[in-house]
N, C-alpha and C. Protein backbone atom coordinates (compact mmCIF):
# COMPACT_ATOMS: atom_id res chain seq x y z
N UNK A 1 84.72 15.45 35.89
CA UNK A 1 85.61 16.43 35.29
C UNK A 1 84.77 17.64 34.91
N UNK A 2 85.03 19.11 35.26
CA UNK A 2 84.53 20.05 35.37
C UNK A 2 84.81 20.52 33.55
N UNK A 3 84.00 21.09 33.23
CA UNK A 3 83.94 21.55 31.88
C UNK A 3 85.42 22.47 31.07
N UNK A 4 85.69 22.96 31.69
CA UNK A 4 86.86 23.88 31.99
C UNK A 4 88.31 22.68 32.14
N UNK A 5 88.26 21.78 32.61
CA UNK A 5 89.45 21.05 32.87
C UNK A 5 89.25 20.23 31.41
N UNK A 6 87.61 19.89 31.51
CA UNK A 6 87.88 18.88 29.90
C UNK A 6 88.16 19.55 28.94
N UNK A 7 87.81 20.77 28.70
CA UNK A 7 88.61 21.95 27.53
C UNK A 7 89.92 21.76 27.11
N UNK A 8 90.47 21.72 28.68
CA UNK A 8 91.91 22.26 28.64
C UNK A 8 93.06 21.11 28.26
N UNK A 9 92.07 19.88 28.38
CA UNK A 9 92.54 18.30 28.26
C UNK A 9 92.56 18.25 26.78
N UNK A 10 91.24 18.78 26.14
CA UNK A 10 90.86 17.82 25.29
C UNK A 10 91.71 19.25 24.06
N UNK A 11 92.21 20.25 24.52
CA UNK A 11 93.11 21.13 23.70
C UNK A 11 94.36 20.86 23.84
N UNK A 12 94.97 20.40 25.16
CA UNK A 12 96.16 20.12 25.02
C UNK A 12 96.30 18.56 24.10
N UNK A 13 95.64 17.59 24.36
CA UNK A 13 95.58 16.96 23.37
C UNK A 13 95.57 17.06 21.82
N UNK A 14 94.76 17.80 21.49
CA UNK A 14 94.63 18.08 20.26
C UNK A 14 96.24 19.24 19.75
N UNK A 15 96.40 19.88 20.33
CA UNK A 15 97.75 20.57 20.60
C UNK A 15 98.92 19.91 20.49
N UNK A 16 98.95 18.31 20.68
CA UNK A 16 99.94 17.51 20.58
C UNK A 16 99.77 16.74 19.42
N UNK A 17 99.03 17.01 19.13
CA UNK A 17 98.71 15.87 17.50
C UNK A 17 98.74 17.10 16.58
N UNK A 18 98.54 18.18 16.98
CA UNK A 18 99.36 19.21 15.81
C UNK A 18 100.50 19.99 16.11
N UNK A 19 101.62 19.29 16.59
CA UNK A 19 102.67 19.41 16.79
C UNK A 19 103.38 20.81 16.32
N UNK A 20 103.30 21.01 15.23
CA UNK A 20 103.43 22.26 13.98
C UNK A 20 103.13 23.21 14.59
N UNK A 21 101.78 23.56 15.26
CA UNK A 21 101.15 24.78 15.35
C UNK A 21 101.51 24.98 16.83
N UNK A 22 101.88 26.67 16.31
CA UNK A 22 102.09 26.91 17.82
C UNK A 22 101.24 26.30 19.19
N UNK A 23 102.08 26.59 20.40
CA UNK A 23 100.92 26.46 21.77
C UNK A 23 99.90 26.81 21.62
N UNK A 24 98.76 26.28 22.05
CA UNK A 24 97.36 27.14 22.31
C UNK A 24 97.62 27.40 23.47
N UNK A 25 97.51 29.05 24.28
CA UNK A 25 97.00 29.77 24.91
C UNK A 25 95.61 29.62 25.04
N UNK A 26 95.33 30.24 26.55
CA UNK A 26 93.88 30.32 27.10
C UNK A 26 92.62 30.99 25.99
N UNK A 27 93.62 32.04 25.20
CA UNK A 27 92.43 32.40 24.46
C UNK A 27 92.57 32.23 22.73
N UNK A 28 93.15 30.51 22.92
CA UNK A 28 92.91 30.41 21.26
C UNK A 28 91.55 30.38 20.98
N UNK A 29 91.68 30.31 19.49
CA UNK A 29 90.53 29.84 18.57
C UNK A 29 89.72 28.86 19.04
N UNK A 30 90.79 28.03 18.75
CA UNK A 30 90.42 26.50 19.04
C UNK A 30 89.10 26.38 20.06
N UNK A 31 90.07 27.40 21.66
CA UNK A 31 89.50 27.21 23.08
C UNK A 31 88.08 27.64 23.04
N UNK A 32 87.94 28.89 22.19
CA UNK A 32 87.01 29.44 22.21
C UNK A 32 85.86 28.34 21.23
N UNK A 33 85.87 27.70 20.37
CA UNK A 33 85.35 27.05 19.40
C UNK A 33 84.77 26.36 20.28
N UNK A 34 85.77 25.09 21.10
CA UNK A 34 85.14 24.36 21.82
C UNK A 34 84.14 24.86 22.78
N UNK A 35 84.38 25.99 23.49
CA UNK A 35 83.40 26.19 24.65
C UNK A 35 81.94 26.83 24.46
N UNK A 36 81.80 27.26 22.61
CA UNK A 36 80.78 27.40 22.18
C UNK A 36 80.15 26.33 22.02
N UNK A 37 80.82 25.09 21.27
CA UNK A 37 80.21 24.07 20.68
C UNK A 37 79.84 23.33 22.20
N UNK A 38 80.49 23.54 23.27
CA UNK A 38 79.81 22.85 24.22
C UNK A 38 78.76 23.00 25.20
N UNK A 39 78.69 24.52 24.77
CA UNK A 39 77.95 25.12 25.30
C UNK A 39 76.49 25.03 24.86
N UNK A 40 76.45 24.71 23.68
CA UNK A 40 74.91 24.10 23.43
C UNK A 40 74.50 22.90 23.31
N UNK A 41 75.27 22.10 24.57
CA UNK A 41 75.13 20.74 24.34
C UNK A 41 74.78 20.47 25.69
N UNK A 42 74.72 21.20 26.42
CA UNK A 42 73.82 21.52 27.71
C UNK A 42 74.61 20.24 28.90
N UNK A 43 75.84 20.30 29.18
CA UNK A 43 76.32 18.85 29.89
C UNK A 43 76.79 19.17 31.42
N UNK A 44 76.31 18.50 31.93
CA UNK A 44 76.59 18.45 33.53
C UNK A 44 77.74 17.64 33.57
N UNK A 45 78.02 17.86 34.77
CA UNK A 45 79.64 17.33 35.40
C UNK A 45 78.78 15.97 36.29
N UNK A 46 79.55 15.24 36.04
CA UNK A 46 79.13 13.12 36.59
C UNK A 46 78.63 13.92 37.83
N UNK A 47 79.42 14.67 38.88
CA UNK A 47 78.62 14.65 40.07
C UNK A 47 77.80 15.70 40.54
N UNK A 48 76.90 16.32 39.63
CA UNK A 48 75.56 16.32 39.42
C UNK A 48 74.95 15.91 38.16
N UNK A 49 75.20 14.72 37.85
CA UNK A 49 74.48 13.63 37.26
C UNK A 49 74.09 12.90 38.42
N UNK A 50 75.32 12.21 39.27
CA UNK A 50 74.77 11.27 40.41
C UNK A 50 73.90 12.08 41.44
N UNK A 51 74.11 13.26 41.65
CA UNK A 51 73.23 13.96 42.79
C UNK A 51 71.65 13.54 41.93
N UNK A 52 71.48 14.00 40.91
CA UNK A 52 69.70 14.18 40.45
C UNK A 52 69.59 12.91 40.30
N UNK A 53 70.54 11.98 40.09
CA UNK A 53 70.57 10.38 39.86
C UNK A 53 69.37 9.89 41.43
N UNK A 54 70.59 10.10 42.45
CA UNK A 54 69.84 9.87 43.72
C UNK A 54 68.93 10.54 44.22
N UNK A 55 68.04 11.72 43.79
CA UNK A 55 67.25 12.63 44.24
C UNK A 55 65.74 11.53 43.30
N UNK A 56 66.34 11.54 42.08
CA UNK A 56 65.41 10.78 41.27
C UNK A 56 64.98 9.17 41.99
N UNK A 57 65.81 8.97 42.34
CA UNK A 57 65.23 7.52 42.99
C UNK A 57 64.88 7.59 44.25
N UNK A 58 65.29 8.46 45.31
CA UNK A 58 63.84 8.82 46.01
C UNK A 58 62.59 9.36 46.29
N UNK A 59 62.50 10.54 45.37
CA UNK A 59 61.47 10.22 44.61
C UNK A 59 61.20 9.39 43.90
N UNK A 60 61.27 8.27 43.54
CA UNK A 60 60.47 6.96 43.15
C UNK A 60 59.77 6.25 44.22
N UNK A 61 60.91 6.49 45.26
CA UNK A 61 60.70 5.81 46.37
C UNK A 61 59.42 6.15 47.07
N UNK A 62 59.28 7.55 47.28
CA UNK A 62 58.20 7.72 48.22
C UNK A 62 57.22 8.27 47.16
N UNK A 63 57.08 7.98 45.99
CA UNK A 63 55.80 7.95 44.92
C UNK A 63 55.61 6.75 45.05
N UNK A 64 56.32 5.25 44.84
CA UNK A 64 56.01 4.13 45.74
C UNK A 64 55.05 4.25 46.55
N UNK A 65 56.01 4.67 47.38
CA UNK A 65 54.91 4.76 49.30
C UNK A 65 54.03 5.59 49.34
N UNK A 66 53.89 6.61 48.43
CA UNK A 66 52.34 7.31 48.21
C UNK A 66 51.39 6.53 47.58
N UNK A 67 51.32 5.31 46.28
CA UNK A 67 51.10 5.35 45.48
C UNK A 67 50.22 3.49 46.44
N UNK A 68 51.24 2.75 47.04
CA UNK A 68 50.66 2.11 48.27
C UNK A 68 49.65 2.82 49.47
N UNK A 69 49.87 4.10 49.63
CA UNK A 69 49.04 4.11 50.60
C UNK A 69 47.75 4.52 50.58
N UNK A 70 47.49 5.56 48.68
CA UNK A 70 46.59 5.88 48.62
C UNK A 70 45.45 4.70 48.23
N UNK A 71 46.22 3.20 47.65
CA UNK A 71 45.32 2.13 47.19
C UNK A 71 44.91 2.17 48.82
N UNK A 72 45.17 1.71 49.70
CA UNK A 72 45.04 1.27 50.98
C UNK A 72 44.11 1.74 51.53
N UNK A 73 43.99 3.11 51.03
CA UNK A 73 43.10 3.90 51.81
C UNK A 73 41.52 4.06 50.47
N UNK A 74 42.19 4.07 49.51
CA UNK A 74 40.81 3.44 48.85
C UNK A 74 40.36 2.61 49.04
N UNK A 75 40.66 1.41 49.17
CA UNK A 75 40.61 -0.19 49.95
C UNK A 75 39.78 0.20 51.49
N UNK A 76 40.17 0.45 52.00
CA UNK A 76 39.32 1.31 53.38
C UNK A 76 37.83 1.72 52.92
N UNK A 77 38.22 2.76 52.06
CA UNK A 77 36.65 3.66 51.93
C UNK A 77 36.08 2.44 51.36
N UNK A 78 36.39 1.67 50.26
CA UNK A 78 35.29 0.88 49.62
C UNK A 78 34.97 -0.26 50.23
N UNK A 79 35.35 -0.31 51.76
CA UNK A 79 34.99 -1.47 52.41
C UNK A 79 35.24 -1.20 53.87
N UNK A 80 34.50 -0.47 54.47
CA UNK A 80 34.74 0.35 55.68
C UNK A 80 34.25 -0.76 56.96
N UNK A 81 35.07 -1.43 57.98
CA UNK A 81 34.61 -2.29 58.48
C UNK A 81 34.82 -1.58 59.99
């Protein structure tokens, strides 16, 4: 869920539990409150969480396979047959 849709969710919600108060419009208080307060909370959308998710585990992967090949090749020099 894109930042902008959870705003608009999490105002119309709140919009229904204060029944009383007029509609919020695009440029209530409220809208604006939230998109400050979320704004320093620094949050990515799930799918780039999962993108750096999977970028991060291959890089593991081939720090792995670096991390094997450089023993291997130390293994070599210190015993050169």
């Amino acid at each position: 869920m894109d930042r902008s849709h959870f705003i608009d969710d999490l105002q119309s919600r709140i919009g229904q539990l204060f029944s009383t108060v007029s509609p919020l419009g695009k440029e209530s208080p409220l809208r604006a409150l939230l998109q400050q307060s979320l704004s320093q909370w620094e949050l990515v959308s799930r799918e780039d969480f999962e993108i750096h998710q999977q970028v991060l585990l291959r890089t593991r992967e081939k720090l792995s396979a670096l991390e094997k090949r450089v023993a291997e090749l130390e293994a070599r020099q210190k015993n050169p047959n």
